[in-house]
Protein backbone atom coordinates (compact mmCIF):
# COMPACT_ATOMS: atom_id res chain seq x y z
CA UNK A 1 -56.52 -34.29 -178.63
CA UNK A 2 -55.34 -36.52 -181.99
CA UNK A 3 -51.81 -36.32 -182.70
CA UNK A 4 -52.06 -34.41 -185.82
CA UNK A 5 -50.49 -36.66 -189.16
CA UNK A 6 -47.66 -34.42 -190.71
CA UNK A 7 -46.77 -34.69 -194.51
CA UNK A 8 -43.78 -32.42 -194.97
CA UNK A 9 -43.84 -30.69 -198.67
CA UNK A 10 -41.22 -32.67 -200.39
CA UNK A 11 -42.37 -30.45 -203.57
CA UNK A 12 -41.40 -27.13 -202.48
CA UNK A 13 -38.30 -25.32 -200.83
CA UNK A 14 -38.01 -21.65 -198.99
CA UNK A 15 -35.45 -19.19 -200.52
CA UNK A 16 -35.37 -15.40 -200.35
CA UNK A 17 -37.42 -13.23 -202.43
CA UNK A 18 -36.39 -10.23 -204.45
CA UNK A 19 -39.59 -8.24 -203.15
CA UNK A 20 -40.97 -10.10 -200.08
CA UNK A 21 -38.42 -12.07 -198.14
CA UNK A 22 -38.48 -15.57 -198.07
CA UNK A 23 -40.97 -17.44 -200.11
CA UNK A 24 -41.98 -20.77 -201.13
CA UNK A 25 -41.30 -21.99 -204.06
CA UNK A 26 -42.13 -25.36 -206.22
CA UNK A 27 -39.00 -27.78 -206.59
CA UNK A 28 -41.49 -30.35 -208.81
CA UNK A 29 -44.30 -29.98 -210.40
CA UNK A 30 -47.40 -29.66 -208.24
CA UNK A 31 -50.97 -29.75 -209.71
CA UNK A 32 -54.17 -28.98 -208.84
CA UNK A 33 -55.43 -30.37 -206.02
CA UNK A 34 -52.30 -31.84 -204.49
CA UNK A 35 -51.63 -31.69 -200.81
CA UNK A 36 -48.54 -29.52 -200.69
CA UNK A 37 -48.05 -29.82 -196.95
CA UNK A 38 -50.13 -30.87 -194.34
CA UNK A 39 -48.05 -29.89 -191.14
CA UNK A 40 -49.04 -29.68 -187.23
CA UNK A 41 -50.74 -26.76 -185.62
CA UNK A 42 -50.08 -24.92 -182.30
CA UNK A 43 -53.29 -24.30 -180.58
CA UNK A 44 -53.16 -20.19 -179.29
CA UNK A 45 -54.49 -20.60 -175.53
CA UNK A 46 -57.43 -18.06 -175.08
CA UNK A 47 -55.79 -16.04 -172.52
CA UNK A 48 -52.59 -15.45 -174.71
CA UNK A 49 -54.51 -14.37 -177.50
CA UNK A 50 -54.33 -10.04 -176.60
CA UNK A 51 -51.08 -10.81 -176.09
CA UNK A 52 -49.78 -12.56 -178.73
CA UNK A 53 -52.05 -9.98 -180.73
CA UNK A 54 -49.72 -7.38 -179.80
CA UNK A 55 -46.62 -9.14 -181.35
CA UNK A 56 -45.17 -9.86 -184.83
CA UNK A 57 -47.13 -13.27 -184.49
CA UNK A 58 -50.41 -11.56 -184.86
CA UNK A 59 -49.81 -12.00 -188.68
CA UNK A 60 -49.26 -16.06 -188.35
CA UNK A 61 -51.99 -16.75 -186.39
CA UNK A 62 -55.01 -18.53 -188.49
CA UNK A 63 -58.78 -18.99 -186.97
CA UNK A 64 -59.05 -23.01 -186.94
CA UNK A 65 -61.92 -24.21 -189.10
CA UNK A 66 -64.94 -23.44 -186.72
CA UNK A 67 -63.60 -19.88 -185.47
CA UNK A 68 -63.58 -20.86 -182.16
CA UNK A 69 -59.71 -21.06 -182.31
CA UNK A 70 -56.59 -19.29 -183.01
CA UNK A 71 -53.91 -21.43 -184.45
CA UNK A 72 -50.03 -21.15 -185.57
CA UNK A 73 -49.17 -23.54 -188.22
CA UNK A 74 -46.14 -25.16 -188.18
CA UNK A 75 -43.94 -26.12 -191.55
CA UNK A 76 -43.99 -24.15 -194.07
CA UNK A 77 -47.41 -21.83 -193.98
CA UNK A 78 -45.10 -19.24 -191.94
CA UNK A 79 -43.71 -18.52 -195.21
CA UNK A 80 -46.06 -18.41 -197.92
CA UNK A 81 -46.62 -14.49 -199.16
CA UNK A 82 -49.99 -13.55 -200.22
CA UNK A 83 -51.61 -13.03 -203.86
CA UNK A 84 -55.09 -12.05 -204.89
CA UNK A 85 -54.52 -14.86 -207.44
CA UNK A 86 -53.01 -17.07 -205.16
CA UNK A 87 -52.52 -21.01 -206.64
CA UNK A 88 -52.47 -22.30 -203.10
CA UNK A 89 -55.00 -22.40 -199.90
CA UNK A 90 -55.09 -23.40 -196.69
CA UNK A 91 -57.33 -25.83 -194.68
CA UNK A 92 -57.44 -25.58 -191.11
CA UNK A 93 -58.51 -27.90 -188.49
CA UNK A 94 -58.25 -27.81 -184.44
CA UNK A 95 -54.45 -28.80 -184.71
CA UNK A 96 -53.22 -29.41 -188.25
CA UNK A 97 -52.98 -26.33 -191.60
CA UNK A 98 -53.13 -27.83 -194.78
CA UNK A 99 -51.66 -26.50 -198.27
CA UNK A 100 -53.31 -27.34 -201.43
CA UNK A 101 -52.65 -26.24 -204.60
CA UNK A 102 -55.53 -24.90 -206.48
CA UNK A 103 -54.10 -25.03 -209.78
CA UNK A 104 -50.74 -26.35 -211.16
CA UNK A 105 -47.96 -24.78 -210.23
CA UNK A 106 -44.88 -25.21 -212.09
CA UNK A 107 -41.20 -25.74 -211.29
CA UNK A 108 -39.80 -22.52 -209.67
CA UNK A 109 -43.08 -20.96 -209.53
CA UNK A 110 -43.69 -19.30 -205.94
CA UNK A 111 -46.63 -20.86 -204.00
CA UNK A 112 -48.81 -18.45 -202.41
CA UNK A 113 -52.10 -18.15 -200.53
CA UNK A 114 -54.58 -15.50 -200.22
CA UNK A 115 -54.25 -14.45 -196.62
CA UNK A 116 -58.17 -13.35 -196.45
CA UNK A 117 -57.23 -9.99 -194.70
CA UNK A 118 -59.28 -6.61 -194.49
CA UNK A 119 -58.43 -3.52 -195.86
CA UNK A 120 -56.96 -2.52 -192.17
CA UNK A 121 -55.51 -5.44 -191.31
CA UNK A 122 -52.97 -4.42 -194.54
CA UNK A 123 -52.38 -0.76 -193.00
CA UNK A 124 -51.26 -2.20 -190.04
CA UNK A 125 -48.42 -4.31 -191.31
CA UNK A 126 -47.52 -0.75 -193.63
CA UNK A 127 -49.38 -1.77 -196.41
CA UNK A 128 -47.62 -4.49 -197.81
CA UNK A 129 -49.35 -6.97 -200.19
């Protein structure tokens, strides 16, 4: 396995949302296409996966690139909240999650991702979106 190359987001900060907890949120401004964070990822073992599934880290866990994977990212995708019209996404590989901004995001803005779940995927976490 590589030893994954880590670019901390020196353009955003977490804080506490009024809604949804913490969030992250743009410090400078970010525009389209920049890499907002590319940060390590834990690699789920197979035989933890039903396991972990039962916990509040079910809703952390990404698939890695070619599905064959569950991942935890590390940094700062922990914390991004979901939008339909999200300004961020994520790129995962075997052992790194990548943020990149898919359009600009200004200076206090929130940065958010579209977490690609089902319908009930949602009604299990009470319907929060």
């Amino acid at each position: 396995m590589r030893t994954p190359s880590f670019k901390p987001g020196m353009s955003v900060t977490v804080k506490t949302t009024a809604k949804r907890g913490r969030g992250v949120f743009a410090v400078k401004r970010i525009s389209a296409g920049d890499i907002i964070e590319t940060a390590p990822a834990l690699v789920v073992p197979r035989e933890q996966i039903e396991l972990l599934a039962s916990t509040f880290l079910c809703h952390y866990m990404f698939k890695s690139d070619n599905n064959r994977h569950l991942v935890i990212g590390l940094g700062i995708s922990s914390m991004l909240n979901h939008s339909d019209e999200a300004n961020a996404e994520f790129l995962i590989t075997f052992d790194t999650i990548t943020i990149r901004a898919l359009k600009a995001i200004s200076v206090g803005s929130e940065v958010t991702i579209d977490y690609r779940w089902r319908p009930e995927e949602w009604s299990e976490v009470g319907g929060i979106k």
